[in-house]
C-alpha atoms as a PDB file:
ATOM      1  CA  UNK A   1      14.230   0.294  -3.737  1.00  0.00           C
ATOM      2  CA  UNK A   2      15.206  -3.356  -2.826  1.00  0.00           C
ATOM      3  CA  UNK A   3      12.212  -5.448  -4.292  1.00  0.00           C
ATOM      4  CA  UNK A   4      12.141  -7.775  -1.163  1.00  0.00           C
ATOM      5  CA  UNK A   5      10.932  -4.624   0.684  1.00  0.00           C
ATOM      6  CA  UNK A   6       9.001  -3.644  -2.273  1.00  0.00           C
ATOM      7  CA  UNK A   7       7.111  -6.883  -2.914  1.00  0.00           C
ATOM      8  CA  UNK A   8       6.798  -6.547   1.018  1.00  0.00           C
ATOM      9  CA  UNK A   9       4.913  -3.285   0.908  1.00  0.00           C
ATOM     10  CA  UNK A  10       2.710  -4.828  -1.805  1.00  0.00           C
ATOM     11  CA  UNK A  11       1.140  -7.423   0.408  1.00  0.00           C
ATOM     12  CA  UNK A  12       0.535  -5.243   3.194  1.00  0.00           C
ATOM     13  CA  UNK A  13      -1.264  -2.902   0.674  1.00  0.00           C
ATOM     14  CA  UNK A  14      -2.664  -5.813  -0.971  1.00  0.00           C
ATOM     15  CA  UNK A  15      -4.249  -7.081   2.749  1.00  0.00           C
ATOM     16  CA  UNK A  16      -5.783  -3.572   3.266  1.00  0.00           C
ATOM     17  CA  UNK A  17      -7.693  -3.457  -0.097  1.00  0.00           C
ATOM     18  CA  UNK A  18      -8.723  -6.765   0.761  1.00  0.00           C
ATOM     19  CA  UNK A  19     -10.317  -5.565   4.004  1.00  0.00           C
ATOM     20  CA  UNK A  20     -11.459  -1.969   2.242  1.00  0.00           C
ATOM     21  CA  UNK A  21     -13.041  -4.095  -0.497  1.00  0.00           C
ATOM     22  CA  UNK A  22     -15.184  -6.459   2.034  1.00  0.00           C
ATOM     23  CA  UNK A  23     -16.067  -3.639   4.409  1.00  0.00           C
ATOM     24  CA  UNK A  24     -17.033  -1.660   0.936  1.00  0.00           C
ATOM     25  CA  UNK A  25     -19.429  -3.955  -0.080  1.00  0.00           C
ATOM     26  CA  UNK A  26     -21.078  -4.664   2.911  1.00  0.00           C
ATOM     27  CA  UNK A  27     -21.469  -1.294   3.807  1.00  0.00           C
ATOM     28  CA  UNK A  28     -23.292  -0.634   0.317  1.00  0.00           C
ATOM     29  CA  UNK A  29     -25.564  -3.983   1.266  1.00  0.00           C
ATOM     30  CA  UNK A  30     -26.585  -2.347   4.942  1.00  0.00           C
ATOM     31  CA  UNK A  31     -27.595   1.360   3.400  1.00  0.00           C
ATOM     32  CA  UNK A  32     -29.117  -0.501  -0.054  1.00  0.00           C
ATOM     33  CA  UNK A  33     -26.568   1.642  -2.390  1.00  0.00           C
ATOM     34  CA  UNK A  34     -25.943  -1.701  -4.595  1.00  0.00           C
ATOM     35  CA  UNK A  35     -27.305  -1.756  -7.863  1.00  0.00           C
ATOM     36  CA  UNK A  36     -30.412  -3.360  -6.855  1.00  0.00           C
ATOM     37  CA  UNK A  37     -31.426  -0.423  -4.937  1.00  0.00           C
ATOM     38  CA  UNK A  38     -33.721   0.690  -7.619  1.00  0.00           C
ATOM     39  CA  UNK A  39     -36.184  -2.071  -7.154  1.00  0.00           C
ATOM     40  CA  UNK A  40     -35.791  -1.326  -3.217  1.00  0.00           C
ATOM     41  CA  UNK A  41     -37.264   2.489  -4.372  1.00  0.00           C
ATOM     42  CA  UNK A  42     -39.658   1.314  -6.660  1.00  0.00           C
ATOM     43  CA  UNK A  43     -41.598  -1.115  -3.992  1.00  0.00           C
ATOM     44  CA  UNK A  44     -43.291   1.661  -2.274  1.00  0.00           C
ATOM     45  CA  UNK A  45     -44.730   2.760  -5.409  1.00  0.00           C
ATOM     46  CA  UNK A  46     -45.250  -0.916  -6.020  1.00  0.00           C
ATOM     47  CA  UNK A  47     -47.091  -0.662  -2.748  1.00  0.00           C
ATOM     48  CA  UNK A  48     -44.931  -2.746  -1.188  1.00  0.00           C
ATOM     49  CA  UNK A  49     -43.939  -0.792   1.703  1.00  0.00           C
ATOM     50  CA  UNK A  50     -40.539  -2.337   3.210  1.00  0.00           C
ATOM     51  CA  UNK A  51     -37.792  -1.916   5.919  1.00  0.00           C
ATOM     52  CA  UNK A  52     -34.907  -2.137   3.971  1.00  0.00           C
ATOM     53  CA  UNK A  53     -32.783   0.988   4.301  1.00  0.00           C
ATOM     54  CA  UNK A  54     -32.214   2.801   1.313  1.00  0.00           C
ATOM     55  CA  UNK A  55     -29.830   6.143   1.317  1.00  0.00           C
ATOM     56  CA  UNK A  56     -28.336   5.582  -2.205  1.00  0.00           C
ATOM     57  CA  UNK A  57     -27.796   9.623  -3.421  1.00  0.00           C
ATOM     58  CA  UNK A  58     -25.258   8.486  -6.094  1.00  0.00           C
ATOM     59  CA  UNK A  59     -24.167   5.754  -7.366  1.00  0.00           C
ATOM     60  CA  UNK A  60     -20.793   3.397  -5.089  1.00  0.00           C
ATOM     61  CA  UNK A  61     -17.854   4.840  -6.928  1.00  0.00           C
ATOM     62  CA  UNK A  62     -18.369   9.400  -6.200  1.00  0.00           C
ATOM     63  CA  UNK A  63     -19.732   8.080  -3.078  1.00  0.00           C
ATOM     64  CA  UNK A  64     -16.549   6.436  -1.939  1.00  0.00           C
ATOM     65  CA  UNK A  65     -14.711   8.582  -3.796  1.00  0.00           C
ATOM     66  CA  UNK A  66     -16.284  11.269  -1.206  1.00  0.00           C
ATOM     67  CA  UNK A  67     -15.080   9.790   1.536  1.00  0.00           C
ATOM     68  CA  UNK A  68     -11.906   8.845   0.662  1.00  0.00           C
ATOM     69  CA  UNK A  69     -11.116  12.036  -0.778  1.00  0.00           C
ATOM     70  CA  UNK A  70     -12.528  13.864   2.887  1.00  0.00           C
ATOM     71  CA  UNK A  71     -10.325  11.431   4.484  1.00  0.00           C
ATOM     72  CA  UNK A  72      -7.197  11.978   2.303  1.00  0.00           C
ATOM     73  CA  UNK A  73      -7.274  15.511   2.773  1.00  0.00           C
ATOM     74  CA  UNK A  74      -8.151  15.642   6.378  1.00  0.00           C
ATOM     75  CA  UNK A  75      -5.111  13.160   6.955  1.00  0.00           C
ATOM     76  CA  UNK A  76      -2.985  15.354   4.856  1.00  0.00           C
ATOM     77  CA  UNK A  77      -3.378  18.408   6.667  1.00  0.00           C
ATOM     78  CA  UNK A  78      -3.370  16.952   9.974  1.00  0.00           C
ATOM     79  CA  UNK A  79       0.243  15.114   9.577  1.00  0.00           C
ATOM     80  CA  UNK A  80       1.729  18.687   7.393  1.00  0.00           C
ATOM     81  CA  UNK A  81      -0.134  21.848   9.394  1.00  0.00           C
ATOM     82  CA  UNK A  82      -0.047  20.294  12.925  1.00  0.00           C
ATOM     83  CA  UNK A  83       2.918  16.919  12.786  1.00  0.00           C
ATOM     84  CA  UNK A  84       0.585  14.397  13.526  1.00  0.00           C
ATOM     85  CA  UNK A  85       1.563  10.977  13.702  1.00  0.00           C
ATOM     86  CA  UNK A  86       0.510   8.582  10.485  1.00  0.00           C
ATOM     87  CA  UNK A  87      -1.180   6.798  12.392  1.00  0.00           C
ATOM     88  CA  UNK A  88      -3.548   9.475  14.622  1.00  0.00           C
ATOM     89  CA  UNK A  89      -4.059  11.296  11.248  1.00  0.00           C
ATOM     90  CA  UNK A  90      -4.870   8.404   8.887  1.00  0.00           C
ATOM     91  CA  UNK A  91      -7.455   7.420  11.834  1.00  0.00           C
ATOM     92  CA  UNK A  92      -8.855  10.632  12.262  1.00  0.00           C
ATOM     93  CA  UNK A  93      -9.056  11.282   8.823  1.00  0.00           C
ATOM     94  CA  UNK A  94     -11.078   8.285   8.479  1.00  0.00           C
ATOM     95  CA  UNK A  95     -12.997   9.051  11.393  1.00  0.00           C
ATOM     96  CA  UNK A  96     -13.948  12.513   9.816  1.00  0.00           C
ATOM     97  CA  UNK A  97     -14.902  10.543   6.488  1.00  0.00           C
ATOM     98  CA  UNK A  98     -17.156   8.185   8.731  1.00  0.00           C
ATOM     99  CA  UNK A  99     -18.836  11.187  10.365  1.00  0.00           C
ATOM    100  CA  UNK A 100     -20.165  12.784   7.181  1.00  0.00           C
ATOM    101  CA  UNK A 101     -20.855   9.384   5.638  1.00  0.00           C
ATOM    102  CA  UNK A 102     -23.077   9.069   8.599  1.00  0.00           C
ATOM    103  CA  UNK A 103     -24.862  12.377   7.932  1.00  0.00           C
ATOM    104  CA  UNK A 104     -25.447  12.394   4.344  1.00  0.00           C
ATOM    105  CA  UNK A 105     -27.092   8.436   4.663  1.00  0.00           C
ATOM    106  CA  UNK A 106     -29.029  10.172   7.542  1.00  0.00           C
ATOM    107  CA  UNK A 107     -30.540  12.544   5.184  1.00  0.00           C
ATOM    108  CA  UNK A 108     -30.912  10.435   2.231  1.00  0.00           C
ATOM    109  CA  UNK A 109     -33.003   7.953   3.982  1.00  0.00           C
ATOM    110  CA  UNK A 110     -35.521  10.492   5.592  1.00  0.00           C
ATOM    111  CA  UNK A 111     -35.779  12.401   2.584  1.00  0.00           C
ATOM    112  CA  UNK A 112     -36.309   9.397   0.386  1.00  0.00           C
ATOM    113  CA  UNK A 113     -38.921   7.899   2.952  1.00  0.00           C
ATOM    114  CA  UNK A 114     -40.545  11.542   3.366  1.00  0.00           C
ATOM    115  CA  UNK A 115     -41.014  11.670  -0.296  1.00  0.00           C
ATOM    116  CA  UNK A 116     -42.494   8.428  -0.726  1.00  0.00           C
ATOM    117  CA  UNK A 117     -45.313   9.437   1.765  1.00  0.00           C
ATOM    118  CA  UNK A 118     -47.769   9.258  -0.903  1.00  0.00           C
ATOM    119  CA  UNK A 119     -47.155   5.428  -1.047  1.00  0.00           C
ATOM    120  CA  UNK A 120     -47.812   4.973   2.874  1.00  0.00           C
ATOM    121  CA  UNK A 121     -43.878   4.102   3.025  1.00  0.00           C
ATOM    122  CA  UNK A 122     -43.094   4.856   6.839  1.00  0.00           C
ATOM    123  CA  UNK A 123     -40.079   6.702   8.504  1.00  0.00           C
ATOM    124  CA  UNK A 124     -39.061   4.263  10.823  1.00  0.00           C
ATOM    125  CA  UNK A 125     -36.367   6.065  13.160  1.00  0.00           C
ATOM    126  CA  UNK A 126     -35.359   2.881  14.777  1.00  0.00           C
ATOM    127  CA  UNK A 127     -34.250   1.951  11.412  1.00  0.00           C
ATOM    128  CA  UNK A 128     -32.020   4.958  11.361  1.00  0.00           C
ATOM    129  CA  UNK A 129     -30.448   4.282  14.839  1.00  0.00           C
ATOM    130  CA  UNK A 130     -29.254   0.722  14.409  1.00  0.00           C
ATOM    131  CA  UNK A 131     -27.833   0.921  10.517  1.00  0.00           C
ATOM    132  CA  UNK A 132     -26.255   4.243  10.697  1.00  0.00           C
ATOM    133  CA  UNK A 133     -24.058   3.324  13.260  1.00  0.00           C
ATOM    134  CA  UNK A 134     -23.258  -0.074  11.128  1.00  0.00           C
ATOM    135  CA  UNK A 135     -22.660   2.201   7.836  1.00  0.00           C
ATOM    136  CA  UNK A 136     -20.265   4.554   9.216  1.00  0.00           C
ATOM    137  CA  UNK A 137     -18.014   1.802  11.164  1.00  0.00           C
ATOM    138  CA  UNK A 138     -17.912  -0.115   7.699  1.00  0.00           C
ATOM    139  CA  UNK A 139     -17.101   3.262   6.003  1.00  0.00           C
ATOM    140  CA  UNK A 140     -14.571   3.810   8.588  1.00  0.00           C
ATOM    141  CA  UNK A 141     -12.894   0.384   8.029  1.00  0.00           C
ATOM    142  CA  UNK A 142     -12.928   1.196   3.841  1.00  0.00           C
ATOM    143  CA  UNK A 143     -11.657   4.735   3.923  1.00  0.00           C
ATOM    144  CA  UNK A 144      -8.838   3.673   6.625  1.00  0.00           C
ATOM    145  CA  UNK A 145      -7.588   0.997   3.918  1.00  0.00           C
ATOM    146  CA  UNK A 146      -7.649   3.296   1.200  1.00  0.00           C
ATOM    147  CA  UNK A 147      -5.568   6.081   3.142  1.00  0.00           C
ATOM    148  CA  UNK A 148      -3.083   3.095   4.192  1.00  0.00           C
ATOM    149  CA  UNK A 149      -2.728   2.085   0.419  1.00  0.00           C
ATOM    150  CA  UNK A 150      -2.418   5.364  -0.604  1.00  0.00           C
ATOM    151  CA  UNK A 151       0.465   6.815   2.179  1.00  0.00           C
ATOM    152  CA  UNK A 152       2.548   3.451   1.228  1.00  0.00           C
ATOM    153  CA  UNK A 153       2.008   4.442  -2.381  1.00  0.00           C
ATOM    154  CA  UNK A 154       3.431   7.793  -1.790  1.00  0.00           C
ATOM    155  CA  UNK A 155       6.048   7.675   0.829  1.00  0.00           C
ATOM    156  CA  UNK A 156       7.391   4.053   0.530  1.00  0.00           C
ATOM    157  CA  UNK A 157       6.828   3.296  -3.368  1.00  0.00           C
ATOM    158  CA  UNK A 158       7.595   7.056  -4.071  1.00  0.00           C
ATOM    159  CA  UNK A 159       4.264   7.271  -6.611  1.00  0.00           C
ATOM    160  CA  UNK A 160       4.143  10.996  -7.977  1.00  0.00           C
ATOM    161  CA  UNK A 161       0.483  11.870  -7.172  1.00  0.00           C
ATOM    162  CA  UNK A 162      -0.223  13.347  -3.727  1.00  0.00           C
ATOM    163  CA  UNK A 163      -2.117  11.101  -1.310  1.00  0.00           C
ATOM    164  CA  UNK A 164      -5.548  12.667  -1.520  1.00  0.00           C
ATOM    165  CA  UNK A 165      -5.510  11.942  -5.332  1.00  0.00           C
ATOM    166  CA  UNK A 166      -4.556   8.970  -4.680  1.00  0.00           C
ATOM    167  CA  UNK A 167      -7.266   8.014  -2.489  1.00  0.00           C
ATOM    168  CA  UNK A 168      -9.743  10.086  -4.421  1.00  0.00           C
ATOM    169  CA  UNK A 169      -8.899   7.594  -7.363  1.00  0.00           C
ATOM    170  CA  UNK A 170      -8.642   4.328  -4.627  1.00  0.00           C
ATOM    171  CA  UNK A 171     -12.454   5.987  -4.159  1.00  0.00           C
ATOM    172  CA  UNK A 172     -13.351   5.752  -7.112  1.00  0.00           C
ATOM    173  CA  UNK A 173     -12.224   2.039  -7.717  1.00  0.00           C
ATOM    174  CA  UNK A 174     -13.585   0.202  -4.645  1.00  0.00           C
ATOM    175  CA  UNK A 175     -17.045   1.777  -5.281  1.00  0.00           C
ATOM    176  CA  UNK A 176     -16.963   0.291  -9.234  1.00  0.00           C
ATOM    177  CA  UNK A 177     -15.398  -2.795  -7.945  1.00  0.00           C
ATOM    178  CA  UNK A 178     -18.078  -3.368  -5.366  1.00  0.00           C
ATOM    179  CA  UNK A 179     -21.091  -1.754  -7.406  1.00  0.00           C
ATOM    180  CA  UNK A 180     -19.805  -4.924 -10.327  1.00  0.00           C
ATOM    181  CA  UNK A 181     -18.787  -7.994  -7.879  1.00  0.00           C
ATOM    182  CA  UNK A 182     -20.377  -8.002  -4.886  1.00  0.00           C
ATOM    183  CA  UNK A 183     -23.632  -6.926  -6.118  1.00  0.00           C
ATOM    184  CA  UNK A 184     -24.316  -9.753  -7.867  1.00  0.00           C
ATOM    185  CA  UNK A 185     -25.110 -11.802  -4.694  1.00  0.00           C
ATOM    186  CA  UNK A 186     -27.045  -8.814  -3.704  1.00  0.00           C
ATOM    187  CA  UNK A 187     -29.338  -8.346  -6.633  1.00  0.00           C
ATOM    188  CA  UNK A 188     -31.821 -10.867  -7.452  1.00  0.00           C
ATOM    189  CA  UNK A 189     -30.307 -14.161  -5.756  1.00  0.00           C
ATOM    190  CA  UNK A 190     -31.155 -12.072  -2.460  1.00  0.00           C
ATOM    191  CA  UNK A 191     -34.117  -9.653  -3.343  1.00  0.00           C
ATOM    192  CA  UNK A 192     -36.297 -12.105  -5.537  1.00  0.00           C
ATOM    193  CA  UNK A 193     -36.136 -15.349  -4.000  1.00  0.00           C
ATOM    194  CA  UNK A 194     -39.799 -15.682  -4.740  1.00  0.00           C
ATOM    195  CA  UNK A 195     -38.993 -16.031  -8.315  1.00  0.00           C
ATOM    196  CA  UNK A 196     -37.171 -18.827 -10.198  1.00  0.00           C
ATOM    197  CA  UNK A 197     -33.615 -18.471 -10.240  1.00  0.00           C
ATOM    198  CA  UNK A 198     -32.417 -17.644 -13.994  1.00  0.00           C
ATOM    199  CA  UNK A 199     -35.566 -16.227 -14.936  1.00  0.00           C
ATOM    200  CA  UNK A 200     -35.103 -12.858 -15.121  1.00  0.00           C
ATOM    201  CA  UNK A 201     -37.109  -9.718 -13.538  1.00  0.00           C
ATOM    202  CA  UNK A 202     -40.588 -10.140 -15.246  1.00  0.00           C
ATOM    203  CA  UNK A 203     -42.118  -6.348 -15.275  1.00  0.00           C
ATOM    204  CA  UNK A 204     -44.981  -7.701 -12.988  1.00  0.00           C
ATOM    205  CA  UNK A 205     -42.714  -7.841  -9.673  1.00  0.00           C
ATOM    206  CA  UNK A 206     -40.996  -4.776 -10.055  1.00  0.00           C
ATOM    207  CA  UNK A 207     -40.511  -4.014  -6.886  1.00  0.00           C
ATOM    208  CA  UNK A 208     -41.973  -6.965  -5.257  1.00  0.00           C
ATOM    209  CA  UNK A 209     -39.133  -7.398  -3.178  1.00  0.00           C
ATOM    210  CA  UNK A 210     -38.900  -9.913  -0.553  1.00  0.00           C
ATOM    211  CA  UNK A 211     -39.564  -8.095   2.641  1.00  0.00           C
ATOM    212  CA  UNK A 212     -39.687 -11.538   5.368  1.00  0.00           C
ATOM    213  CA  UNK A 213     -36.503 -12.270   6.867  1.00  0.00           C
ATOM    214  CA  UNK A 214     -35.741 -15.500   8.343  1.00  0.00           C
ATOM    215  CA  UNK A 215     -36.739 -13.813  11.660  1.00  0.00           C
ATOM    216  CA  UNK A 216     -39.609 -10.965  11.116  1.00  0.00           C
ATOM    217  CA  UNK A 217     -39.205  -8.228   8.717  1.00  0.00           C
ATOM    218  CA  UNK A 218     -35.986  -7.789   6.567  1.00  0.00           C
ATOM    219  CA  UNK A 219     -33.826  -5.085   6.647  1.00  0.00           C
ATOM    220  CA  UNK A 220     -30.727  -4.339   5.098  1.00  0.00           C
ATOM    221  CA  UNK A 221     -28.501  -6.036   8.215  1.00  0.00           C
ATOM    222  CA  UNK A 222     -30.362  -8.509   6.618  1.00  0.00           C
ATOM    223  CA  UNK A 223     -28.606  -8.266   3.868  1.00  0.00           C
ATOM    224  CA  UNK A 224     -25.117  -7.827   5.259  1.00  0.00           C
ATOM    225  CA  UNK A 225     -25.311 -10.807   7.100  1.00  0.00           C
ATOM    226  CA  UNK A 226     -26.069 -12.694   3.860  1.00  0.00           C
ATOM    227  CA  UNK A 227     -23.699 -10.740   1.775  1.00  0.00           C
ATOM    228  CA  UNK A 228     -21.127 -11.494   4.507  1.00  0.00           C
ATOM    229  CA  UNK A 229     -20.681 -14.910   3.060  1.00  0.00           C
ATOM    230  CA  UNK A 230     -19.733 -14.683  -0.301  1.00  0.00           C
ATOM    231  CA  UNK A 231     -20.494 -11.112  -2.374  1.00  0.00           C
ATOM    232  CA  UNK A 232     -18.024  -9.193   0.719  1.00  0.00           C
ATOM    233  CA  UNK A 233     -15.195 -11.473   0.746  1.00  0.00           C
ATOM    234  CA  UNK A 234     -15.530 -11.924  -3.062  1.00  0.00           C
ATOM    235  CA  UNK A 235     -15.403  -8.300  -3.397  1.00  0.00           C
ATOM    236  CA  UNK A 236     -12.199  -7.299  -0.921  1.00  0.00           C
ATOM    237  CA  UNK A 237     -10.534 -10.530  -3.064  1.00  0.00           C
ATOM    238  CA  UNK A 238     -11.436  -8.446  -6.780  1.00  0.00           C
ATOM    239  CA  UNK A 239      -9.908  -5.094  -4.739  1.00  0.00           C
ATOM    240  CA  UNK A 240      -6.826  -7.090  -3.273  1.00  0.00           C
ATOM    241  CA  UNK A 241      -5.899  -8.339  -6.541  1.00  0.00           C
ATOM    242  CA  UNK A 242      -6.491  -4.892  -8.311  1.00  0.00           C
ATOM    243  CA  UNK A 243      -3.655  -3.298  -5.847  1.00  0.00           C
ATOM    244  CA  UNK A 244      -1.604  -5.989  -5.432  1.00  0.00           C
ATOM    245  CA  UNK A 245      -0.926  -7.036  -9.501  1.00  0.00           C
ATOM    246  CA  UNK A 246      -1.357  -3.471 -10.472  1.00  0.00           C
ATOM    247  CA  UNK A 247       2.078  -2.505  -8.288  1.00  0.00           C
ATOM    248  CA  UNK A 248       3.153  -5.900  -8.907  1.00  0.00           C
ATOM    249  CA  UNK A 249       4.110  -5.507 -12.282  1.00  0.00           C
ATOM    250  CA  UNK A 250       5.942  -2.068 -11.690  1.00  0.00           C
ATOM    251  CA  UNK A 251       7.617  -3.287  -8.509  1.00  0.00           C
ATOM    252  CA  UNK A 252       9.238  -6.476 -10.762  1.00  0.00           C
ATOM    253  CA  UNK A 253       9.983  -4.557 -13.727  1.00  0.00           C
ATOM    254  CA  UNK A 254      10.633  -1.065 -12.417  1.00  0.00           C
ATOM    255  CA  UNK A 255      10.721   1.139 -15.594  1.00  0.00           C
ATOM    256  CA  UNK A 256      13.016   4.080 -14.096  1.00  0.00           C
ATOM    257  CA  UNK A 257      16.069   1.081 -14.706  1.00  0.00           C
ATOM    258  CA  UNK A 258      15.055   1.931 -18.327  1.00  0.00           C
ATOM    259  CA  UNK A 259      12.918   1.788 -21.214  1.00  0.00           C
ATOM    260  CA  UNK A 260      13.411  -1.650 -21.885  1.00  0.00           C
ATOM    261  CA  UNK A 261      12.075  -2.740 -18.236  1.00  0.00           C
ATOM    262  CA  UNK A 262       9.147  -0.634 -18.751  1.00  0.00           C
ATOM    263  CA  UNK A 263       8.155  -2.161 -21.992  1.00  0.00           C
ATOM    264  CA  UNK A 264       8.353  -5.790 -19.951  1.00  0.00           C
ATOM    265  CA  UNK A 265       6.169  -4.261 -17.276  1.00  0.00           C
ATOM    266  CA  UNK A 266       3.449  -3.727 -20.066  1.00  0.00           C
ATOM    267  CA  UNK A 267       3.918  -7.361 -21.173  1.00  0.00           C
ATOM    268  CA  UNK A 268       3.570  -8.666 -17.822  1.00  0.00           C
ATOM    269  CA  UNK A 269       0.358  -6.453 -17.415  1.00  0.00           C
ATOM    270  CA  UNK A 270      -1.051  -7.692 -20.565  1.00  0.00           C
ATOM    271  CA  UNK A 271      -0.110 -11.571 -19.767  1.00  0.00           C
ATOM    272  CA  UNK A 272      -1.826 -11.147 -16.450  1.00  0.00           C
ATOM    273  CA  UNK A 273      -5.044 -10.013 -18.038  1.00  0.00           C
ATOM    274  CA  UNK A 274      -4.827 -12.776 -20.178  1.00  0.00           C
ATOM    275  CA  UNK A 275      -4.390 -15.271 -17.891  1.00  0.00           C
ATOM    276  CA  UNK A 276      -7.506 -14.246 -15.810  1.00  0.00           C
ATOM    277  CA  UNK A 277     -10.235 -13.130 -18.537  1.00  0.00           C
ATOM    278  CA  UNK A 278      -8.845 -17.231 -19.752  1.00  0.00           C
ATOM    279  CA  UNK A 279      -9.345 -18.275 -16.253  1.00  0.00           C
ATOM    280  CA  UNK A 280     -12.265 -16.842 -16.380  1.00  0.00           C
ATOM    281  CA  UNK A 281     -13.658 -18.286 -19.249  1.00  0.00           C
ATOM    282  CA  UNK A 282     -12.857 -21.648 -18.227  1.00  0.00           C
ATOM    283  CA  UNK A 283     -14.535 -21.543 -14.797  1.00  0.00           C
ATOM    284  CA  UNK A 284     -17.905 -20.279 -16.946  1.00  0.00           C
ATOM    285  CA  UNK A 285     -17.818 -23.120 -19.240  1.00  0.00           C
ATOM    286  CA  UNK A 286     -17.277 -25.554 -16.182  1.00  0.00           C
ATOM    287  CA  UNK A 287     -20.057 -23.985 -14.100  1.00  0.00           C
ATOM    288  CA  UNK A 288     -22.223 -24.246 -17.172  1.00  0.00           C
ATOM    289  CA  UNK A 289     -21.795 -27.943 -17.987  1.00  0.00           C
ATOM    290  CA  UNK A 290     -22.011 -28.895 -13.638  1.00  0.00           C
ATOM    291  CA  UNK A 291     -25.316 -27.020 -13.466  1.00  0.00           C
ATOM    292  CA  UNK A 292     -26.714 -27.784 -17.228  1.00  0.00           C
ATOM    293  CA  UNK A 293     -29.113 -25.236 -19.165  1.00  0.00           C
ATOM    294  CA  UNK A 294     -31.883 -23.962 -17.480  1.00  0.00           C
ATOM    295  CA  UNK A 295     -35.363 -25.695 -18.010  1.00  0.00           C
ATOM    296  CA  UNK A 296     -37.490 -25.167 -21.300  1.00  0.00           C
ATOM    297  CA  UNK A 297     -41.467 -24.803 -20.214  1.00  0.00           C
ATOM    298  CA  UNK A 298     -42.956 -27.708 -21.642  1.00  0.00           C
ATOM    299  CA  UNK A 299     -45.900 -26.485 -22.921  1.00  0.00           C
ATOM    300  CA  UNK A 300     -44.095 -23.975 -25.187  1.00  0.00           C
ATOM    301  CA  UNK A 301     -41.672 -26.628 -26.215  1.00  0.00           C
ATOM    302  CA  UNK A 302     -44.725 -29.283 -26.697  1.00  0.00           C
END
């Protein structure tokens, strides 16, 4: 394959893990599936009744691995048993994916509400038509991505795994990807604002979440909104960059030209991990030194 339309095909996959990785995230902030979500469960029993929704059954990577995999296979069938177009079948695919995304954070949130009865934690149905609707056109918009990466893996870069592993494994990287970068905008910076930033979750507000939005009662469009700014867009940028310099080091140094090229491609992989855990490092240190320790009490330093 001629690399200009290889490194081509790696920035359109590259722009739809960007968008699967934003959409991935937020959808996780609207349905409370984020790692903070445990706090959001415990403030019932906290008595601390809330309006957040909360449908978290597992934990972001087997539940996008779900629906990508649903999707993958759907679209798979569809476009072998009956010729579909990519297109129709990668959409309805996703659509299918969407649907029982839709029905399994339909049950998790009335079960999880109904079994929290004994901390007067209402069912609010309202709650259930306006973010379910939300959830399964973000999960649409994720699995959609994933399928696209995953038939341009297969039939244009000629990968060797069939497209509902593929996306089964795409699944399975969003959801740790999201569950590790966008969360942490989620987690305390948006749930404990009443506390002092840096100071850790003291065991006396477990599950004193903030429940006041900046118009009546939060809920988690609440949250999406905020997320929207920075842990989404942060999160489709870690995805992007996962697709995009994982097929960017096979696409340069393609090892079927020989052994040789696919000992660079390692290098190159290696280098690039390098580079950004350096990178890294280096923004740390700067934040650090702009934003100085936190504050020592005085009396315990007096």
């Amino acid at each position: 394959m001629e690399p200009l339309i290889g490194m081509g095909v790696l920035a359109l996959m590259g722009a739809a893990a960007t968008i699967a990785g934003a959409s991935e995230d937020l959808e996780s902030d609207v349905g409370s599936q984020s790692n903070p979500n445990s706090q959001v469960q415990l403030a019932p029993q906290m008595m601390y009744p809330h309006r957040i929704f909360n449908k978290a059954i597992s934990g972001e990577p087997p539940s996008n691995a779900l629906i990508a995999a649903v999707g993958g296979a759907s679209a798979s069938v569809l476009m072998s048993a009956y010729s579909m177009s990519v297109v129709f079948a990668i959409a309805v695919g996703a659509l299918i994916a969407a649907g029982i995304h839709g029905t399994y954070a339909t049950t998790a949130y009335l079960g999880r509400s109904a079994s929290q009865k004994r901390f007067r934690q209402p069912i609010y149905l309202d709650m259930v038509r306006s973010h379910v609707p939300v959830m399964m056109g973000f999960a649409y918009i994720t699995t959609f991505c994933i399928l696209v990466v995953s038939y341009l893996m297969t039939s244009v870069l000629a990968h060797p795994f069939p497209l509902t592993l593929l996306a089964f494994i795409w699944g399975i990287t969003i959801g740790a990807v999201g569950s590790s970068t966008g969360d942490v905008h989620y987690g305390a910076e948006r749930e404990f604002q009443n506390v002092e930033f840096g100071s850790g979750l003291n065991a006396a507000n477990s599950g004193n979440i903030v429940r006041k939005a900046e118009c009546g009662l939060r809920n988690g469009i609440d949250n999406s909104w905020f997320c929207a700014k920075f842990g989404g867009p942060l999160t489709g940028l870690a995805f992007g960059m996962v697709v995009f310099l994982s097929g960017w080091i096979t696409t340069i140094f393609d090892p079927s030209m020989g052994a040789n090229i696919g000992w660079l491609a390692i290098v190159a992989g290696l280098a690039i991990i390098l580079i950004l855990v350096l990178g890294n490092r280096r923004l740390e240190v700067f934040a650090r030194k702009q934003y100085g320790p936190y504050k020592e009490d005085e009396e315990v330093t007096a």
